[in-house]
C-alpha atoms as a PDB file:
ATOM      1  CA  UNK A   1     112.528  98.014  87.864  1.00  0.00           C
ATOM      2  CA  UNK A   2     115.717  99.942  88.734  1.00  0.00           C
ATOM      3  CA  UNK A   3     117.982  97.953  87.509  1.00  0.00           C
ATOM      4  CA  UNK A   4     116.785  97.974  83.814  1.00  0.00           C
ATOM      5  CA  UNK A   5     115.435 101.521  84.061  1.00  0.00           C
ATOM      6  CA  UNK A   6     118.159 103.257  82.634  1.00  0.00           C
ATOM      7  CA  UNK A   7     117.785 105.955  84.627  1.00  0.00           C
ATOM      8  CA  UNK A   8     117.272 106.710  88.560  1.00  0.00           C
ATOM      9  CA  UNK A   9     114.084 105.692  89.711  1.00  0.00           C
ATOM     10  CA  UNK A  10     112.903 107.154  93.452  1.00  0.00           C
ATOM     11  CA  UNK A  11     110.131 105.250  94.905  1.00  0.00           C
ATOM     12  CA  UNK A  12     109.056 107.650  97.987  1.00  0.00           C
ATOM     13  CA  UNK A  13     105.562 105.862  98.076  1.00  0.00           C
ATOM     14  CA  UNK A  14     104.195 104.798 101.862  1.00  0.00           C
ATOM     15  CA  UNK A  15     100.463 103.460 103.578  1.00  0.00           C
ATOM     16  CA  UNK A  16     101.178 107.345 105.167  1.00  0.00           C
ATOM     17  CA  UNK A  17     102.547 109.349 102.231  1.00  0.00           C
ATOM     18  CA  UNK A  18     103.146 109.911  98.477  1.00  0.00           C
ATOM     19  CA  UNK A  19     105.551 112.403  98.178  1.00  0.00           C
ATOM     20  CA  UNK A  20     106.576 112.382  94.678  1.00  0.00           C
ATOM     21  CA  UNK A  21     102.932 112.484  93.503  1.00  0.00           C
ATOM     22  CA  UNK A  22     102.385 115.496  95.303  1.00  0.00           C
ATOM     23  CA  UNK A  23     105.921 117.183  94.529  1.00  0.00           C
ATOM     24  CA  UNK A  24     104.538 116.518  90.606  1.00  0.00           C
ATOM     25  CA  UNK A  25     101.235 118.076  91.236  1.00  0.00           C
ATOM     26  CA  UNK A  26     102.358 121.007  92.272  1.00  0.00           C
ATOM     27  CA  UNK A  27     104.833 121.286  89.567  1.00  0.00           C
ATOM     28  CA  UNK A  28     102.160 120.781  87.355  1.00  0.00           C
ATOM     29  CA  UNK A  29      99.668 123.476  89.234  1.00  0.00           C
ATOM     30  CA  UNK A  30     102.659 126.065  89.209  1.00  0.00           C
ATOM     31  CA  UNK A  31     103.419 125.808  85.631  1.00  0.00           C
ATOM     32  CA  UNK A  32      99.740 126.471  84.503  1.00  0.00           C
ATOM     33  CA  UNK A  33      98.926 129.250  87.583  1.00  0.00           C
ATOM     34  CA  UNK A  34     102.645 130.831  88.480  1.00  0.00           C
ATOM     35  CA  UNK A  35     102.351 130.285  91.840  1.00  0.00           C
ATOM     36  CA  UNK A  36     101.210 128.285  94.184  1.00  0.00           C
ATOM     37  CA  UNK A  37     100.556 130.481  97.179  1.00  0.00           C
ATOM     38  CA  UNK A  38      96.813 131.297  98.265  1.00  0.00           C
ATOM     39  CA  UNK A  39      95.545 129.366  95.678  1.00  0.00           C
ATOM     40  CA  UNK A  40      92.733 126.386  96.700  1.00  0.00           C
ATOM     41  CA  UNK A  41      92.628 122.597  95.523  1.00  0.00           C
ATOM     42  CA  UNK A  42      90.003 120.198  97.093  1.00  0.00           C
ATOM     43  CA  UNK A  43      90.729 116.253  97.168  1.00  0.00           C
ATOM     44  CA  UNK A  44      87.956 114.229  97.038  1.00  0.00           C
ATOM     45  CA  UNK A  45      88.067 110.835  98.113  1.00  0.00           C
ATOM     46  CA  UNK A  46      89.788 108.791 101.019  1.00  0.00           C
ATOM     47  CA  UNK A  47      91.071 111.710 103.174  1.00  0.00           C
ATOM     48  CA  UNK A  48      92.859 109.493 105.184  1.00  0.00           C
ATOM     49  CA  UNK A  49      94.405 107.631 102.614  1.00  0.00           C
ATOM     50  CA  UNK A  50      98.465 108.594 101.627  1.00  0.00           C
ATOM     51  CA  UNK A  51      96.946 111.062  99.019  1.00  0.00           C
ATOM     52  CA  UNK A  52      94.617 112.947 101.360  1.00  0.00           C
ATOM     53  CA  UNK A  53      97.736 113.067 103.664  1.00  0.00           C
ATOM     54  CA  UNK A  54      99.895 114.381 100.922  1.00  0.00           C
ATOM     55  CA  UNK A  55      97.457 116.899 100.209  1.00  0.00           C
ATOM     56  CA  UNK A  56      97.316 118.647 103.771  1.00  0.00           C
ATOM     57  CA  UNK A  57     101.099 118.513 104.540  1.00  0.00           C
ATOM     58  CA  UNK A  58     102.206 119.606 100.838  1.00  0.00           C
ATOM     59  CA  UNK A  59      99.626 122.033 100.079  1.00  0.00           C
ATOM     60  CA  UNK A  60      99.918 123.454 103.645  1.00  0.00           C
ATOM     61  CA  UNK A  61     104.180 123.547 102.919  1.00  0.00           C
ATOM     62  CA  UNK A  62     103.495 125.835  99.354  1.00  0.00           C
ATOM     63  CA  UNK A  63     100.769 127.881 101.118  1.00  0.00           C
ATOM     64  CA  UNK A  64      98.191 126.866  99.265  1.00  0.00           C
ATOM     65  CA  UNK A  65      94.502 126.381 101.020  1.00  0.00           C
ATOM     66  CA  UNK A  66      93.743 122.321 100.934  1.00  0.00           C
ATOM     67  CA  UNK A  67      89.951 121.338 101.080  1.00  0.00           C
ATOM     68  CA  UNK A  68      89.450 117.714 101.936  1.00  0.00           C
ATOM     69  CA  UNK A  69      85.762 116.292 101.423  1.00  0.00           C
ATOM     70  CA  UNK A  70      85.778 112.329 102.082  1.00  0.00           C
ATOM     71  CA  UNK A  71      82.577 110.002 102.726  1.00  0.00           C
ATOM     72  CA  UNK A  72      81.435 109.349 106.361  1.00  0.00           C
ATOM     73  CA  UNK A  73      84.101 107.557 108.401  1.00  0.00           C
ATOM     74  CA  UNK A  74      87.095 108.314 105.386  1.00  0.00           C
ATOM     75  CA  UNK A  75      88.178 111.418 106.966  1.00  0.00           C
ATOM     76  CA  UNK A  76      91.657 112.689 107.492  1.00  0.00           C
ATOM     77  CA  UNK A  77      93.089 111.739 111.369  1.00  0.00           C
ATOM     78  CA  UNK A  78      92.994 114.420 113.517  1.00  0.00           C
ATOM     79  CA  UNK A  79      96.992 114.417 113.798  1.00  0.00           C
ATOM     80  CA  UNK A  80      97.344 114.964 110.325  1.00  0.00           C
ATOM     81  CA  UNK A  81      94.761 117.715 110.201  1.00  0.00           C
ATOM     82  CA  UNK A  82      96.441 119.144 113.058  1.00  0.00           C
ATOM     83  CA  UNK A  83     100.187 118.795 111.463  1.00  0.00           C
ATOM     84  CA  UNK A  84      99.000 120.600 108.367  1.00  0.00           C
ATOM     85  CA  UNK A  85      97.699 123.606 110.589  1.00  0.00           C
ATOM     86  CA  UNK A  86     100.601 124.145 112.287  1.00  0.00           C
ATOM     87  CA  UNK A  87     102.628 124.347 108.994  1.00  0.00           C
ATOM     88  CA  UNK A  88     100.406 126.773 107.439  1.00  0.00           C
END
């Protein structure tokens, strides 16, 4: 896809992470709230998935408070929950 694109093309995407999804979320949260600080977002879904990761690391990283509710035995790792505490 790159090399017809035209234009760059980043593809940040992992089983762990999903970086540029998140980095256009926010963009998209800022421009409609001014800020991104203390505000709360809940994902709802796989919490351990690369999304749910996203979500705790990247919400954590702009301050924001990041609610995670996931069915039984989808939750985020402990690691990651842990990771996003200590950057918040």
């Amino acid at each position: 896809m790159a090399a017809h694109a035209g234009v760059p093309v980043v593809n940040a995407l992992t089983d762990d992470f999903h970086p540029c999804q998140l980095l256009a979320d926010l963009l998209t949260i800022r421009e409609h709230k001014g800020t991104l600080a203390g505000l709360s977002v809940a994902f709802l879904g796989d919490g351990a998935c690369n999304m749910g990761n996203s979500w705790l690391l990247a919400g954590a990283t702009a301050g924001m408070h990041v609610r995670v509710s996931s069915p039984e035995g989808y939750a985020p790792e402990t690691a990651m929950v842990e990771a996003a505490a200590a950057i918040a």
